[in-house]
Protein backbone atom coordinates (compact mmCIF):
# COMPACT_ATOMS: atom_id res chain seq x y z
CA UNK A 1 65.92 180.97 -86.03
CA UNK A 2 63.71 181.78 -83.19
CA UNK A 3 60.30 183.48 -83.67
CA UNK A 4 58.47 185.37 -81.35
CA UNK A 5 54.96 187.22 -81.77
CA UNK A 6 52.44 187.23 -84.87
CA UNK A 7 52.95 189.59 -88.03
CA UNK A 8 51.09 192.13 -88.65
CA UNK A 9 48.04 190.47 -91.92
CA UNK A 10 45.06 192.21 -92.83
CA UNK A 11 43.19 190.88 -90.44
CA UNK A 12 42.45 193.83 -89.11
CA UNK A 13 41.27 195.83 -92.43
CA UNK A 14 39.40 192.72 -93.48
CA UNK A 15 37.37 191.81 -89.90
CA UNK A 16 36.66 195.85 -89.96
CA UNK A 17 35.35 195.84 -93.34
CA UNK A 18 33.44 192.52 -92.77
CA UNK A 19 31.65 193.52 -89.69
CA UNK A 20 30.26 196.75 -91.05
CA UNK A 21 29.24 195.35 -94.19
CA UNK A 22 27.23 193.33 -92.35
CA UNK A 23 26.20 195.18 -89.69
CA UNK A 24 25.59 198.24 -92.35
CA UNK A 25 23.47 195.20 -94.25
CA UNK A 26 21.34 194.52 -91.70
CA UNK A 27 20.56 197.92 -90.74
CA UNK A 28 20.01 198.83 -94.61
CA UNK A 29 18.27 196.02 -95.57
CA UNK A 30 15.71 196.78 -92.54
CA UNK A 31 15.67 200.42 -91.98
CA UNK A 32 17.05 202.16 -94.44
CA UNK A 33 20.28 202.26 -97.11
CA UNK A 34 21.38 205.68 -95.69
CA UNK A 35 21.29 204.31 -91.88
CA UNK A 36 22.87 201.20 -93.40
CA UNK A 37 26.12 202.79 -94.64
CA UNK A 38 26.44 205.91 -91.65
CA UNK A 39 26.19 202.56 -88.43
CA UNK A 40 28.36 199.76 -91.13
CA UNK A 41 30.96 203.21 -91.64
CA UNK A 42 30.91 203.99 -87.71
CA UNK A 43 31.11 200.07 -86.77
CA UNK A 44 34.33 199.82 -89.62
CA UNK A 45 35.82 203.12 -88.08
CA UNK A 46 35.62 202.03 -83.96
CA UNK A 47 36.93 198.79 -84.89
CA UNK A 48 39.83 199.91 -87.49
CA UNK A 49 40.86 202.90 -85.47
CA UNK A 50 39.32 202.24 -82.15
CA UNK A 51 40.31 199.11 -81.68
CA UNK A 52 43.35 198.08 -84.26
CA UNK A 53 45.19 201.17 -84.45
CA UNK A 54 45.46 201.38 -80.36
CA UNK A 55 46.18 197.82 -79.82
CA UNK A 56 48.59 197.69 -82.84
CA UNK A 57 51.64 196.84 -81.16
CA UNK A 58 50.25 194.92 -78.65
CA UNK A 59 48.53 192.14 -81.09
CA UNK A 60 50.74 192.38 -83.15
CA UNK A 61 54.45 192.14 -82.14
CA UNK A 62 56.70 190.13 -84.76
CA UNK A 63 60.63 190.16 -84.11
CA UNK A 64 63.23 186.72 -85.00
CA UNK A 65 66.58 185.87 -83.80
CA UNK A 66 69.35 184.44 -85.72
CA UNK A 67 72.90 183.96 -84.77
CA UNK A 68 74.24 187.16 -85.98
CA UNK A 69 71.04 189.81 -85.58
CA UNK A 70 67.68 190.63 -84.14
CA UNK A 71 64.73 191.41 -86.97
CA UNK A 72 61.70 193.08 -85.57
CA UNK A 73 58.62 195.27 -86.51
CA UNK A 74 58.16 198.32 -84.91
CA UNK A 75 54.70 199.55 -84.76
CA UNK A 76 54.96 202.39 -82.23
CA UNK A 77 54.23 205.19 -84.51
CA UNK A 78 50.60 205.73 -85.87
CA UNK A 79 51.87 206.29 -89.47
CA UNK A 80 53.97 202.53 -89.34
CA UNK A 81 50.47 201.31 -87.91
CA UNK A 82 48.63 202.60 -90.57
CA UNK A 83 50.88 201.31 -93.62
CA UNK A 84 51.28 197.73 -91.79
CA UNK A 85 46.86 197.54 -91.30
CA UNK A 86 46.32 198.73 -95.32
CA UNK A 87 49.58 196.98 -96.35
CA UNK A 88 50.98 194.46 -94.09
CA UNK A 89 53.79 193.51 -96.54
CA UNK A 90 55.22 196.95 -96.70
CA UNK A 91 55.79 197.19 -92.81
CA UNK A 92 59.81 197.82 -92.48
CA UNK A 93 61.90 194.83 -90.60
CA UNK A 94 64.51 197.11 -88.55
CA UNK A 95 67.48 195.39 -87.58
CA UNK A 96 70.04 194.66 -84.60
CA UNK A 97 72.91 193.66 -84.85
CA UNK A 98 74.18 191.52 -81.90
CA UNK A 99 77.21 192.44 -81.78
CA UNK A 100 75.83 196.07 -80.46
CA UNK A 101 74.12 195.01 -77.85
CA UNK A 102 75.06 196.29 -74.38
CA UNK A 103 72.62 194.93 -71.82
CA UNK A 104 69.53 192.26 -71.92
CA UNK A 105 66.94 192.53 -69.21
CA UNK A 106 63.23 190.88 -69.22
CA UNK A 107 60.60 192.75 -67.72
CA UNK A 108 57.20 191.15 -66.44
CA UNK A 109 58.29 187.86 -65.37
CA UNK A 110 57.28 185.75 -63.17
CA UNK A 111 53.44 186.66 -64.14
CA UNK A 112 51.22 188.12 -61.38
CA UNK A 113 48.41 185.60 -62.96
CA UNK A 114 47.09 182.48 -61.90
CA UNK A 115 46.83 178.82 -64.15
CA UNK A 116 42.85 180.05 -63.64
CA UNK A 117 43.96 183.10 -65.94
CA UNK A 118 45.88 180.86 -68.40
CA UNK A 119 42.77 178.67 -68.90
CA UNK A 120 40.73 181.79 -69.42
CA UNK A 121 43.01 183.24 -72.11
CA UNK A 122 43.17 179.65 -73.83
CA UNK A 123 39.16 179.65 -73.57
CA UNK A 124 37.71 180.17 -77.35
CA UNK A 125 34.84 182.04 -76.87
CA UNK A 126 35.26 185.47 -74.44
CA UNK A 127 38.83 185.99 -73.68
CA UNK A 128 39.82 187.85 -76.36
CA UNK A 129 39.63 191.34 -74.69
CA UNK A 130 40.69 189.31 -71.62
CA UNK A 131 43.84 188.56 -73.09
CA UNK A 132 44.25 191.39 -74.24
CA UNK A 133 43.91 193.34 -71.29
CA UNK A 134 46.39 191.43 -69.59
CA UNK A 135 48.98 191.42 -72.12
CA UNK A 136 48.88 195.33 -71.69
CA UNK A 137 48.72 195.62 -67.99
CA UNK A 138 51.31 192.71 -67.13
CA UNK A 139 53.34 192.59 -70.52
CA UNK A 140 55.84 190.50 -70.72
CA UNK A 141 59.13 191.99 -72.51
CA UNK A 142 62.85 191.81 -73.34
CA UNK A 143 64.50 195.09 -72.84
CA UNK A 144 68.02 195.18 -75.11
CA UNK A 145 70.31 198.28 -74.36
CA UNK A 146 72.53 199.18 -77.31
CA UNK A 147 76.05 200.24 -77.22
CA UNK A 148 74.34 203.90 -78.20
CA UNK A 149 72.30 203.29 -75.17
CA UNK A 150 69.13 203.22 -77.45
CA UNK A 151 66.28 201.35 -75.41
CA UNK A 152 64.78 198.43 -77.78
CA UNK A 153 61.82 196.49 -76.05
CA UNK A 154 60.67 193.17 -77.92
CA UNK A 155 57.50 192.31 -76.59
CA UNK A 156 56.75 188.50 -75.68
CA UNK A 157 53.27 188.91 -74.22
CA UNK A 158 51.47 187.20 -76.67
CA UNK A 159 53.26 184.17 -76.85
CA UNK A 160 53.86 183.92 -73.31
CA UNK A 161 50.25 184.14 -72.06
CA UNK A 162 49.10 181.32 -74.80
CA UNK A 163 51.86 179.02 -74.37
CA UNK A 164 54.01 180.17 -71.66
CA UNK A 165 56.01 176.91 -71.55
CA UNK A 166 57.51 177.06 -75.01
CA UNK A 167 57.77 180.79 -74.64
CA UNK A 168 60.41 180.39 -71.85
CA UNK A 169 61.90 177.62 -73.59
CA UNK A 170 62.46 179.67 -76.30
CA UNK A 171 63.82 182.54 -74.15
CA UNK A 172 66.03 180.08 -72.45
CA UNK A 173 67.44 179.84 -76.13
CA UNK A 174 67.86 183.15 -76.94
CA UNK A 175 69.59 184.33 -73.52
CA UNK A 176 71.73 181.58 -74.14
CA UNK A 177 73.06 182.74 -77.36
CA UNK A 178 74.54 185.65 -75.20
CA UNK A 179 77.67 186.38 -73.27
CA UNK A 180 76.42 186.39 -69.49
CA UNK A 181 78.02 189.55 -68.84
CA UNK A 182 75.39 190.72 -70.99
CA UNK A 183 72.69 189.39 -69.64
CA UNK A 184 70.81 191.42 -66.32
CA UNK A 185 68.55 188.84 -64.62
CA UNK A 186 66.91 189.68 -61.30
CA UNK A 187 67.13 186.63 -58.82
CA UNK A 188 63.44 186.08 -59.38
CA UNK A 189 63.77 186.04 -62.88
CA UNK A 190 66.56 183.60 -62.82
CA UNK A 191 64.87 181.08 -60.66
CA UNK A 192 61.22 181.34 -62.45
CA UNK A 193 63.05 180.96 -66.20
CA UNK A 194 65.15 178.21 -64.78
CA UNK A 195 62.25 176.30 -62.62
């Protein structure tokens, strides 16, 4: 089975709750309780909402393939956000059958970065807005048309901008599990994917 993207954990409810605990900790400890909670509440709140809720999908973008279906997570509405940050388990798998499946295209390739980028992204310390700025101007994605011409994209961003060789590997694998009559590949995309 090929794997693409991160599930959605509660990293995000427990880095939010962290940092204002201790950022409400320092500020109670030193100015006052009252100031303490109201800046750890507002620092939980931009971070939760602000920055987790937004950037959701984008973080966190789980789908598989097996031979006979496509399992993903879809995160695009705000109340399937909410449920996956405050209970990660409960977030719905929906399903495609491959059998339905019309038309493949993949949007965003080649990149429009540089190897410079790539070495920023892998940096540790600094390129974690970085990367994530990138992944949502140049994301990387597989578009699957349905016979019921619903519009399905599974987004590979992530994995492609951290290890972009394995990443097309695996595409390589899952495009090849598929009739090419199926498959709509721009020259450019063909010759990058098969460099």
């Amino acid at each position: 089975m090929l794997k693409f993207g991160k599930k959605v954990t509660y990293r995000p409810l427990s880095l939010s709750l962290l940092t204002g605990l201790a950022v409400g900790t320092l500020f109670g400890s030193n100015i006052s309780l009252i100031l303490g909670i109201e800046v750890g509440s507002i620092i939980f709140s931009v971070m939760f909402f602000g920055h987790y809720l937004l950037f959701l999908p984008t973080i966190f973008n789980y789908w598989e393939s097996s031979p006979r279906f496509i399992r993903y997570s879809d995160t695009r509405k705000i109340t399937s956000r909410i449920i996956a940050m405050f209970f990660p388990a409960k977030l719905p798998m929906n399903v495609i059958d491959k059998n339905n499946i019309k038309e493949i295209k993949v949007i965003g390739l080649p990149p429009a970065y540089t190897n410079l980028t790539a070495q920023f992204i892998a940096a540790e310390e600094g390129s974690l807005m970085y990367g994530l700025f990138l992944m949502i101007n140049n994301p990387v994605k597989i578009q699957i048309i349905l016979d019921d011409k619903t519009i399905i994209h599974l987004d590979i961003s992530k994995d492609y901008f951290t290890h972009p060789q394995t990443t097309i590997a695996k595409l390589k694998l899952f495009l090849n599990r598929f009739k090419t009559s199926k498959i709509n590949l721009s020259e450019e995309n063909l010759k990058f994917i098969n460099e």
